[in-house]
Protein backbone atom coordinates (compact mmCIF):
# COMPACT_ATOMS: atom_id res chain seq x y z
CA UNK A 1 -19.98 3.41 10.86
CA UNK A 2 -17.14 2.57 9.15
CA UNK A 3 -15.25 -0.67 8.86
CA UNK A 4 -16.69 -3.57 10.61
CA UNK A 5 -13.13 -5.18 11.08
CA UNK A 6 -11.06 -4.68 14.37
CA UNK A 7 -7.96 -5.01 12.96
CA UNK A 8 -8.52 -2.46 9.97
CA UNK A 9 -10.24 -0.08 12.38
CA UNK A 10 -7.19 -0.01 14.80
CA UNK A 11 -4.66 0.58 11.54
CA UNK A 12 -6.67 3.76 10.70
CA UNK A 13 -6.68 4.80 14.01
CA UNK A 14 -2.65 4.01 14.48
CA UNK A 15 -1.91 5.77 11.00
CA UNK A 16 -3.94 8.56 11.62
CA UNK A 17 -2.38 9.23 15.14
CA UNK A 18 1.14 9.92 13.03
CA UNK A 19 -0.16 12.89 12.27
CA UNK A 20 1.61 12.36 8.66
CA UNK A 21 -0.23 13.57 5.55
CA UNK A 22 1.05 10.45 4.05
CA UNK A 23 -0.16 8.03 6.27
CA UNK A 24 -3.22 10.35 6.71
CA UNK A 25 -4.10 9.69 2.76
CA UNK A 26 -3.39 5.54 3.75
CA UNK A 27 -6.31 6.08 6.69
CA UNK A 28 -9.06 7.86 4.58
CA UNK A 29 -8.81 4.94 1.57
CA UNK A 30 -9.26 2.22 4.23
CA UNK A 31 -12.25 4.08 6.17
CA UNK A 32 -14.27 3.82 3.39
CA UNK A 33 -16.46 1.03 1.84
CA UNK A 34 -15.13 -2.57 1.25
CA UNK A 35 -16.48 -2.56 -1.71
CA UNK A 36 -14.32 0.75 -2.85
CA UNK A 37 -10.82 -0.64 -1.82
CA UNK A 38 -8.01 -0.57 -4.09
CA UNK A 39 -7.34 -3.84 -6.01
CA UNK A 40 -4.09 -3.45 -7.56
CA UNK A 41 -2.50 -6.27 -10.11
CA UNK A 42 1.06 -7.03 -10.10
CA UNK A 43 1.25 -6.10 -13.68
CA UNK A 44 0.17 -2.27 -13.34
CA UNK A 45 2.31 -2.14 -9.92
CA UNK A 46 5.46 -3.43 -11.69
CA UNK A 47 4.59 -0.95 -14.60
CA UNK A 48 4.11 2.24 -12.38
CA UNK A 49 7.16 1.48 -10.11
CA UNK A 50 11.09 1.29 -10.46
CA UNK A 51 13.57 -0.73 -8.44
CA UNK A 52 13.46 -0.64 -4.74
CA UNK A 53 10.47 1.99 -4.59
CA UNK A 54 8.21 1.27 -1.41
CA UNK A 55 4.68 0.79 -2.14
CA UNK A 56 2.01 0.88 0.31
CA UNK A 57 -1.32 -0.69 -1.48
CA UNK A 58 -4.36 0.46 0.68
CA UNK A 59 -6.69 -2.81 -0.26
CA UNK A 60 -5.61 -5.87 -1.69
CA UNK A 61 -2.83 -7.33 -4.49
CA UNK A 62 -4.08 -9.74 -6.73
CA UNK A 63 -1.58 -11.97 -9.10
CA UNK A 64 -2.74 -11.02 -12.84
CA UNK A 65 1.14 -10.42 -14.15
CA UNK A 66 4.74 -10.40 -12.92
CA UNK A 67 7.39 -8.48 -10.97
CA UNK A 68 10.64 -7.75 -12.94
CA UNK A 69 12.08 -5.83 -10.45
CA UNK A 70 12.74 -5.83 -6.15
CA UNK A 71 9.79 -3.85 -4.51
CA UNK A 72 8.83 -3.08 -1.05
CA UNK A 73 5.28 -3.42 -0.83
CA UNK A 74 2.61 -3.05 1.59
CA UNK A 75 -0.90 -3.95 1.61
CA UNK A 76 -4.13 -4.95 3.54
CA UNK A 77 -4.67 -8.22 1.68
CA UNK A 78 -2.84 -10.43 -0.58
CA UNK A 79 -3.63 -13.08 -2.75
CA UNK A 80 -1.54 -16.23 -2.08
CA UNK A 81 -0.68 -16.85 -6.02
CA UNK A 82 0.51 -12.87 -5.58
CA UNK A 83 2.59 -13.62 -2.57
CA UNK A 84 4.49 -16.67 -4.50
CA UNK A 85 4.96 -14.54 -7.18
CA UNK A 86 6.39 -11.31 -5.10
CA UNK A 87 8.61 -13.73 -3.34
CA UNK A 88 9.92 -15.40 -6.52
CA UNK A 89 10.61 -11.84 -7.65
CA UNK A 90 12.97 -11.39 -4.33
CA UNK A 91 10.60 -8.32 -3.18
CA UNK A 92 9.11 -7.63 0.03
CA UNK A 93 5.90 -8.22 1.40
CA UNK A 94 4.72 -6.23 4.53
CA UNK A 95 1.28 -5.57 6.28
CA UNK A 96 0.81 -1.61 5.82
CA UNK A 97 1.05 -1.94 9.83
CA UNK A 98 4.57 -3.44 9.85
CA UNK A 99 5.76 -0.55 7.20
CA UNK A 100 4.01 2.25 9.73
CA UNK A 101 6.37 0.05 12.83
CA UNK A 102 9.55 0.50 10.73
CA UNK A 103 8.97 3.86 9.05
CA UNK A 104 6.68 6.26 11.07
CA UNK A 105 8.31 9.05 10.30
CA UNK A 106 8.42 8.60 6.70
CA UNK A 107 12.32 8.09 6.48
CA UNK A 108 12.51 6.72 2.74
CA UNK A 109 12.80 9.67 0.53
CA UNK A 110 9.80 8.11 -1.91
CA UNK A 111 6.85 6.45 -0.18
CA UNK A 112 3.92 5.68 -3.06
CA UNK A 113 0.98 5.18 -2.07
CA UNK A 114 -1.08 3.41 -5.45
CA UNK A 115 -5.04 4.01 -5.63
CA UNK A 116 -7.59 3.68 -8.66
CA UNK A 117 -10.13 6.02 -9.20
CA UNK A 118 -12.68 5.25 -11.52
CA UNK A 119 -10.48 2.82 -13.08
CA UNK A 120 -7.81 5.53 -14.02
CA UNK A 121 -4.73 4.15 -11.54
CA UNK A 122 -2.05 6.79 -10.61
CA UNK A 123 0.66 7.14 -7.67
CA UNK A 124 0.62 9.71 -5.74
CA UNK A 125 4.24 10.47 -4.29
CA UNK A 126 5.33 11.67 -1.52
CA UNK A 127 9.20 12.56 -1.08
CA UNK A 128 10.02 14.73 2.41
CA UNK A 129 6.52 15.46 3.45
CA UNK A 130 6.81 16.59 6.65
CA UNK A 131 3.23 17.80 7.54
């Protein structure tokens, strides 16, 4: 089982080669149901983060609220209104697949990676993790 989607499947399968906790964490949210992604609005990522923090968004960012500060983020999916609105806000937008290309061995000291569980959202960061 698992997801029905080539591409996904080969992105858990490339982050969980790393052999990096962090990226490890990244694989297990997006083998599970579709239905059980992480949907994450701009307004509760711009709350949670601080300037420049990299953000890697296993699911998809949707556009409910603004950016008032230069991310890096990376996600599944994006809504387009989202990407206008991360662009307008000078941040970057990568694939979580282009992130893994330029950072496989976790070189920025603070890599979040955002989830929601039962509607409670929290980060979960990882700074030198070298497992």
């Amino acid at each position: 089982s698992g997801p029905s989607n080539y591409y996904v499947r080969r992105l858990i399968r490339d982050l969980w080669k790393t052999k990096r906790r962090v990226w490890k964490k990244v694989s297990k949210k997006l083998s599970g149901p579709r239905g059980s992604r992480v949907e994450a609005n701009l307004y509760r990522i711009n709350k949670k983060t601080k300037e420049n923090d990299v953000i890697v968004v296993p699911g998809k960012v949707l556009a409910l609220g603004d950016l008032d500060h230069k991310l890096t983020i990376a996600c599944l999916d994006c809504s387009k209104p989202a990407r206008k609105k991360i662009e307008i806000s000078g941040s970057k937008l990568l694939s979580i697949e282009e992130l893994l290309e330029q950072n496989p061995e976790e070189k920025e000291d603070k890599l979040t990676i955002y989830h929601c569980d039962n509607l409670k959202c929290a980060n979960i960061n990882h700074e030198n993790d070298h497992r």
